[in-house]
Protein backbone atom coordinates (compact mmCIF):
# COMPACT_ATOMS: atom_id res chain seq x y z
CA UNK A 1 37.44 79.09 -7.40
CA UNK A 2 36.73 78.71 -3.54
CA UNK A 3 34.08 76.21 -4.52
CA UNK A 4 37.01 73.83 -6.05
CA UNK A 5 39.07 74.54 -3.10
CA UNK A 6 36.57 74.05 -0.34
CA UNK A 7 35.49 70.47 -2.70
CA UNK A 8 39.43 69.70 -2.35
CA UNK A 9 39.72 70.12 1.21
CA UNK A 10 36.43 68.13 1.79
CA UNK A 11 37.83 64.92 -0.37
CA UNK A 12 41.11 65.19 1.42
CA UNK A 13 39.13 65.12 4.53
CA UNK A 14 36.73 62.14 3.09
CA UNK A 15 40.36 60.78 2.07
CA UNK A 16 41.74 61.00 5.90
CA UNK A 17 38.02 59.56 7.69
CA UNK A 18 38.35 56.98 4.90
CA UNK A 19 41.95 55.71 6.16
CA UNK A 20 41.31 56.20 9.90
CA UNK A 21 37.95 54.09 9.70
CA UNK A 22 40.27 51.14 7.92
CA UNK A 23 42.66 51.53 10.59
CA UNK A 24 39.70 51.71 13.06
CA UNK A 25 38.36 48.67 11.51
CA UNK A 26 41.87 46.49 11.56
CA UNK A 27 41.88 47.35 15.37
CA UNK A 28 38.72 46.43 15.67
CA UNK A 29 39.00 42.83 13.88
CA UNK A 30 42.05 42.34 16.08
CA UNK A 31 40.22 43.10 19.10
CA UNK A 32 37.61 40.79 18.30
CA UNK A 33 40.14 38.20 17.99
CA UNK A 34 41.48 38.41 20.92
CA UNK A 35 38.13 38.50 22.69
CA UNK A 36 37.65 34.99 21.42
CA UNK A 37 41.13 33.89 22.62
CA UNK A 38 40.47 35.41 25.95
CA UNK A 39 37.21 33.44 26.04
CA UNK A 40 38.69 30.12 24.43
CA UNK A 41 41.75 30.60 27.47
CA UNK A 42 38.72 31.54 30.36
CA UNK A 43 36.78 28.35 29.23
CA UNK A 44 39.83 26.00 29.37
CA UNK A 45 40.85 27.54 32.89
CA UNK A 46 37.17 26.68 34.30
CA UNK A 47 37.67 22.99 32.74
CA UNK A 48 41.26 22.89 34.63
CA UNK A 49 39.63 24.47 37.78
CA UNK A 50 37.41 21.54 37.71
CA UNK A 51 40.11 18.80 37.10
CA UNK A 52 42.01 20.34 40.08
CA UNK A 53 38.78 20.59 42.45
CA UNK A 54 38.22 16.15 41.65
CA UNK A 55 42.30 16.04 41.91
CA UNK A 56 42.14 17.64 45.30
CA UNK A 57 38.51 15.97 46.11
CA UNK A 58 40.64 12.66 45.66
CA UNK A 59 43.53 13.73 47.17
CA UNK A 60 41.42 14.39 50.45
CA UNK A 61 40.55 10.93 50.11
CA UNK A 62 43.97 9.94 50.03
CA UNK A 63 44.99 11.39 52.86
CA UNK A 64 41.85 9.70 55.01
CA UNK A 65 43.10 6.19 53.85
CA UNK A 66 46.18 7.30 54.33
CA UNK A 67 45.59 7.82 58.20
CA UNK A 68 43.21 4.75 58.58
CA UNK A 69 46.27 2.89 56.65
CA UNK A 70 48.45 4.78 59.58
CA UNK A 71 46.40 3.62 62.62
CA UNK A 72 46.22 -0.19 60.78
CA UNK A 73 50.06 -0.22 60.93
CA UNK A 74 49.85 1.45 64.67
CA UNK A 75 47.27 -1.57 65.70
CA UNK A 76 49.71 -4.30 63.46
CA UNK A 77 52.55 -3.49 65.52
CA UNK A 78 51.07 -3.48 68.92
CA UNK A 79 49.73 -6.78 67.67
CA UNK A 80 53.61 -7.63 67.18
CA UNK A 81 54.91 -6.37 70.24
CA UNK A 82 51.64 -8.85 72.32
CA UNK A 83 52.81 -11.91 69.98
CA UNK A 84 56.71 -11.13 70.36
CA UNK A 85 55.70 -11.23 74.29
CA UNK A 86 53.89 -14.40 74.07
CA UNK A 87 56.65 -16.10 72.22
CA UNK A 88 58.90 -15.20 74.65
CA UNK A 89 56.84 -16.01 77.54
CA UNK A 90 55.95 -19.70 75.87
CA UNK A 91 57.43 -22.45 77.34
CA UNK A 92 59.97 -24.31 75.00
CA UNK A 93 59.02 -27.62 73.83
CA UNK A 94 60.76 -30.11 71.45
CA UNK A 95 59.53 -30.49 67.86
CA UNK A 96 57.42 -33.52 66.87
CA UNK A 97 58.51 -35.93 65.03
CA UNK A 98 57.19 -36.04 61.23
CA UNK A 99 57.05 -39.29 59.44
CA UNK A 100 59.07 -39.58 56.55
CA UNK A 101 56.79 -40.57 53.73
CA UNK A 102 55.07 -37.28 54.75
CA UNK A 103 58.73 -35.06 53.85
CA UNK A 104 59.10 -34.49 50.06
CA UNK A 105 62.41 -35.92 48.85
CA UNK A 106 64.38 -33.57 46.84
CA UNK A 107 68.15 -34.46 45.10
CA UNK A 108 69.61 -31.11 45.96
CA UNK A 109 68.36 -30.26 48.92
CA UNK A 110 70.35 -30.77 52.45
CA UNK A 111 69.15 -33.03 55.08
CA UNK A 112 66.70 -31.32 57.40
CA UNK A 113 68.16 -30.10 60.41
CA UNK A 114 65.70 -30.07 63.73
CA UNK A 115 66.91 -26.94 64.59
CA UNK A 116 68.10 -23.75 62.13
CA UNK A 117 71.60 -22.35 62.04
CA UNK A 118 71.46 -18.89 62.62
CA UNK A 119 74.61 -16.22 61.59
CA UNK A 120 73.49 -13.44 63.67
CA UNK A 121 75.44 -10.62 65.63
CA UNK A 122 72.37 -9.94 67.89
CA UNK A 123 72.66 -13.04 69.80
CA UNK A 124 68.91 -12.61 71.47
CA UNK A 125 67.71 -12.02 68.24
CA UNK A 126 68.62 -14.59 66.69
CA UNK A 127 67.76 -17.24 69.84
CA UNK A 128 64.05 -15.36 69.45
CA UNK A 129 64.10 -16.27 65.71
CA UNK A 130 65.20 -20.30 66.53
CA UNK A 131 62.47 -20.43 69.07
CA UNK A 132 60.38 -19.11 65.96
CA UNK A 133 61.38 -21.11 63.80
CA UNK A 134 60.84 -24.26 66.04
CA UNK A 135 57.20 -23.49 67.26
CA UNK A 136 56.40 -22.78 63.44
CA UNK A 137 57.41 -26.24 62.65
CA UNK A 138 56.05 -27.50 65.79
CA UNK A 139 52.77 -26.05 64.86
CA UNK A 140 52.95 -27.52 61.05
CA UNK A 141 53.54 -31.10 61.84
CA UNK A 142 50.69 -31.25 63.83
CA UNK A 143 47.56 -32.15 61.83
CA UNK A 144 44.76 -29.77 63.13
CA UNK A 145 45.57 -26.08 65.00
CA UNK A 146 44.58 -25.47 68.37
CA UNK A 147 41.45 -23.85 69.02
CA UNK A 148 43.80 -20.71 71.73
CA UNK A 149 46.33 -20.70 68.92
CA UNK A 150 43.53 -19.81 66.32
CA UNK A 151 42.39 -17.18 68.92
CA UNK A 152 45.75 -15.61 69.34
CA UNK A 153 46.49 -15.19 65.38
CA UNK A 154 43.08 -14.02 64.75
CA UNK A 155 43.92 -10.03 65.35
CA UNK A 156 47.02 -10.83 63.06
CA UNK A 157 44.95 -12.06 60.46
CA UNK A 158 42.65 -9.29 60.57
CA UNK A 159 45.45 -6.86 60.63
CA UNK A 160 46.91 -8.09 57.24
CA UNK A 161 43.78 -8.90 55.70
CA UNK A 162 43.09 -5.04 56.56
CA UNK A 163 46.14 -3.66 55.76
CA UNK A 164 46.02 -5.49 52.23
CA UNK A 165 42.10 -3.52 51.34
CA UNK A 166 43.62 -0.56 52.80
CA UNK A 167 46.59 -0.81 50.01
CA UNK A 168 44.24 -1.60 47.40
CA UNK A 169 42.49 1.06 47.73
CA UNK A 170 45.21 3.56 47.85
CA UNK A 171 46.67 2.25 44.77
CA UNK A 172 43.20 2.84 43.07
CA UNK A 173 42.55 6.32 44.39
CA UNK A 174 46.71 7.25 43.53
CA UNK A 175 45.79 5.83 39.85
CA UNK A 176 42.61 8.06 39.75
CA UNK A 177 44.84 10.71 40.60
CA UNK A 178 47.60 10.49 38.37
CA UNK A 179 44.84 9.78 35.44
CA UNK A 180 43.11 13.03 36.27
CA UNK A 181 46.55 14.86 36.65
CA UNK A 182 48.20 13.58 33.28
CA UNK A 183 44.80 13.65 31.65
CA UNK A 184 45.22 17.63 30.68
């Protein structure tokens, strides 16, 4: 009789290991599983590390252009202020004459005028726009430039000529960056 007793308790204890090692083993699956999500999460982290290390990298480069693009407009505006002062320190002069078979005829157009009308509150402003607007056409109706005049617009030319590379190739390196931003 204690031998059926004692082989009762030991299959009710075979029973119990039996249920704990499933339970053991459920745990364990589940564990397992989220070991691989852990490492599937850790591997897409490192790939968005990298995309924000080139974002940055490019950013960087942004902000260099940005600053040369900075000291471009800084040089373009001195270069504004020196050819303001020269066109106020010019002597006036009238316009030359154009020949008329040289003028396109249009139906709707006005009659040329030899000198603008400006509607202007800043008086000075708007005589320092006239006296533009006259040397410009001055300037056009004569057939070849002036070697001092090329000289003078040179820096100008070089400043917008810059200026328009400079742009260029911020809008490239913002388009890298919003591609490698939007691309996750």
């Amino acid at each position: 009789m204690t031998g059926i007793i004692l082989d009762s308790v030991l299959m009710l204890l075979l029973v119990v290991a039996i249920g704990y090692g499933i339970r053991l083993e459920r745990k364990l699956v589940a564990l397992r599983e989220g070991q691989l999500a852990f490492a599937g999460a850790v591997t897409e982290l490192n790939t968005a590390a990298g995309r924000a290390e080139s974002a940055l990298a490019s950013l960087r480069a942004s902000g260099q252009e940005t600053d040369l693009l900075h000291d471009r407009i800084l040089k373009a505006r001195a270069v504004k202020q020196e050819l303001e002062a020269l066109i106020a320190r010019a002597p006036k002069r009238e316009p030359a004459a154009v020949p008329a078979a040289a003028e396109p005829v249009t139906r709707d157009a006005p009659p040329p005028t030899t000198r603008p009308v400006l509607v202007s509150d800043d008086g000075e402003h708007a005589r320092r726009m006239a006296s533009l607007v006259e040397r410009i056409s001055g300037v056009a109706a004569e057939a070849k430039p002036r070697p001092e005049a090329v000289k003078q617009f040179a820096p100008v030319f070089q400043a917008l000529a810059a200026n328009q590379a400079a742009q260029q190739s911020l809008n490239r390196a913002r388009r890298s960056l919003d591609d490698d931003l939007f691309a996750a």
